[in-house]
C-alpha atoms as a PDB file:
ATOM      1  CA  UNK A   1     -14.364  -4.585  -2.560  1.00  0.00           C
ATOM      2  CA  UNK A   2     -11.033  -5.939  -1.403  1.00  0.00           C
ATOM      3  CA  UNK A   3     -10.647  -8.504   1.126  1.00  0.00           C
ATOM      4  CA  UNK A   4      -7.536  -8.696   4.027  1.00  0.00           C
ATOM      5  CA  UNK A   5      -6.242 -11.632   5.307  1.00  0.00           C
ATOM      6  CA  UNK A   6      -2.982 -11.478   8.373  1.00  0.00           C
ATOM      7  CA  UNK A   7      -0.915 -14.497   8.536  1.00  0.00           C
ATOM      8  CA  UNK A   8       1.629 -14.743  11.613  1.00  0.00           C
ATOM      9  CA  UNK A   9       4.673 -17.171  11.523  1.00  0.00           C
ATOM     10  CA  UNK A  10       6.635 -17.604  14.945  1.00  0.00           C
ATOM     11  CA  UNK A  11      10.395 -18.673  15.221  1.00  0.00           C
ATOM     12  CA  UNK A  12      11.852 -18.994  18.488  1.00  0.00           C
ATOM     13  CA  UNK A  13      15.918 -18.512  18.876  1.00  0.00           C
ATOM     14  CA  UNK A  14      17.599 -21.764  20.273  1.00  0.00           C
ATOM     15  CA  UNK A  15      20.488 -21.404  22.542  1.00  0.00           C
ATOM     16  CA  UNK A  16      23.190 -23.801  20.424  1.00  0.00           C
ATOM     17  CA  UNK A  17      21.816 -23.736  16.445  1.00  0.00           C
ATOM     18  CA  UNK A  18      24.143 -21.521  13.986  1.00  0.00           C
ATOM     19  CA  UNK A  19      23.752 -17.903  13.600  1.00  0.00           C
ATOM     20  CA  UNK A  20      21.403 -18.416  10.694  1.00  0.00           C
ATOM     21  CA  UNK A  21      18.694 -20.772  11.771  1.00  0.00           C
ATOM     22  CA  UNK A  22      15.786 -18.359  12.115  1.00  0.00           C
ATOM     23  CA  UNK A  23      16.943 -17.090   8.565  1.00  0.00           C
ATOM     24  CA  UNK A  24      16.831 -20.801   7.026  1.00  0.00           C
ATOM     25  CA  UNK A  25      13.556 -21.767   8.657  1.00  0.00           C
ATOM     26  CA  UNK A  26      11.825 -18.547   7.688  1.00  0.00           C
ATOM     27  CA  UNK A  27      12.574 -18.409   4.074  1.00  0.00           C
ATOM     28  CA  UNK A  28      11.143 -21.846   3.523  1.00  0.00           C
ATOM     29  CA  UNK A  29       8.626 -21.088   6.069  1.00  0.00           C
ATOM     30  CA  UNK A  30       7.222 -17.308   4.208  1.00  0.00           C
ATOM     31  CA  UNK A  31       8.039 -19.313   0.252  1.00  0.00           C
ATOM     32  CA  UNK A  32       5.207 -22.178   1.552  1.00  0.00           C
ATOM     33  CA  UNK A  33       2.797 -19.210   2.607  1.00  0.00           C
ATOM     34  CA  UNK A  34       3.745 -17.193  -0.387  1.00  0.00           C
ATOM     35  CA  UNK A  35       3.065 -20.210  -2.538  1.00  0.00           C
ATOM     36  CA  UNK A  36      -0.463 -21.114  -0.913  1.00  0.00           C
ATOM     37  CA  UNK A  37      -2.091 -18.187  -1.197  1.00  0.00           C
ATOM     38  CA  UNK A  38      -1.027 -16.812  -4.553  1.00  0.00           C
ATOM     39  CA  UNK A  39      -2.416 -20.412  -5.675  1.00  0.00           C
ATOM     40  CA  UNK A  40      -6.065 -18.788  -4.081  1.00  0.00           C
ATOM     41  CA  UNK A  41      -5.019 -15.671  -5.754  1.00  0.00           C
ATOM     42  CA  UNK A  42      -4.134 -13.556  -3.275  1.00  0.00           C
ATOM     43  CA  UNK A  43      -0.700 -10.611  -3.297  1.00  0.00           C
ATOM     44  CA  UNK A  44       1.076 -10.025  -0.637  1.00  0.00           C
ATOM     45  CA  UNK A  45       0.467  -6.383   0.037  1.00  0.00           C
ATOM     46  CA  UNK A  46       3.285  -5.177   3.046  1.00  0.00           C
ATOM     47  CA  UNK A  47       5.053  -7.581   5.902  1.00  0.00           C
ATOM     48  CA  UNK A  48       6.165  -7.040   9.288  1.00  0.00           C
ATOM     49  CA  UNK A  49       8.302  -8.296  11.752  1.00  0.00           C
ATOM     50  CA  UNK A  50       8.470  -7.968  15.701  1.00  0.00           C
ATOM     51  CA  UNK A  51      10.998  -9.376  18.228  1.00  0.00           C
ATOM     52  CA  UNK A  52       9.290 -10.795  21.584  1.00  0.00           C
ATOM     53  CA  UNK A  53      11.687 -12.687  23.890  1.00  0.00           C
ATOM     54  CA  UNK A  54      13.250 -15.546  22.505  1.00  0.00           C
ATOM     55  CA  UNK A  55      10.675 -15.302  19.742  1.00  0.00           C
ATOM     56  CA  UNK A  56      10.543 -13.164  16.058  1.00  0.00           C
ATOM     57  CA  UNK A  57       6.949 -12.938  14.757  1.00  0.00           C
ATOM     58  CA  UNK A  58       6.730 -12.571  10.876  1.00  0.00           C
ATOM     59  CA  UNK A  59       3.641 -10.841   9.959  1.00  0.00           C
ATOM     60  CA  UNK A  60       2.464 -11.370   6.068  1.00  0.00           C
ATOM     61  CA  UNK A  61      -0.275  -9.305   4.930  1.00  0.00           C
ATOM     62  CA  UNK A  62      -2.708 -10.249   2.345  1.00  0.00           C
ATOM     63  CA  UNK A  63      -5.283  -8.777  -0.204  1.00  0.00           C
ATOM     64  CA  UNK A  64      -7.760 -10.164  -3.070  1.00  0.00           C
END
């Protein structure tokens, strides 16, 4: 039987950073995640992403 697991990462815009910031904090953000549970020996099985105000939510979906 596989098992599921949803992690959500939040970045919020900010009004006078460079064009890229969300980009730059994400990447390290998702490679820390990506690295943690592959350690537990999990895959990353499909990811999604969802603008909400000011906000982007990342959505990394997991199965063992």
């Amino acid at each position: 039987m596989k098992h599921y697991k949803v992690e959500t990462l939040i970045f919020y815009t900010k009004a006078f950073a460079n064009k890229n910031h969300i980009k730059e904090a994400s990447q390290k953000a998702i490679q820390e995640m990506l690295d943690k549970y592959s350690r537990d020996g999990w895959q990353l099985s499909s990811t999604d992403a969802a603008p909400f105000g000011a906000a982007i939510y990342i959505y990394l979906y997991f199965e063992k």
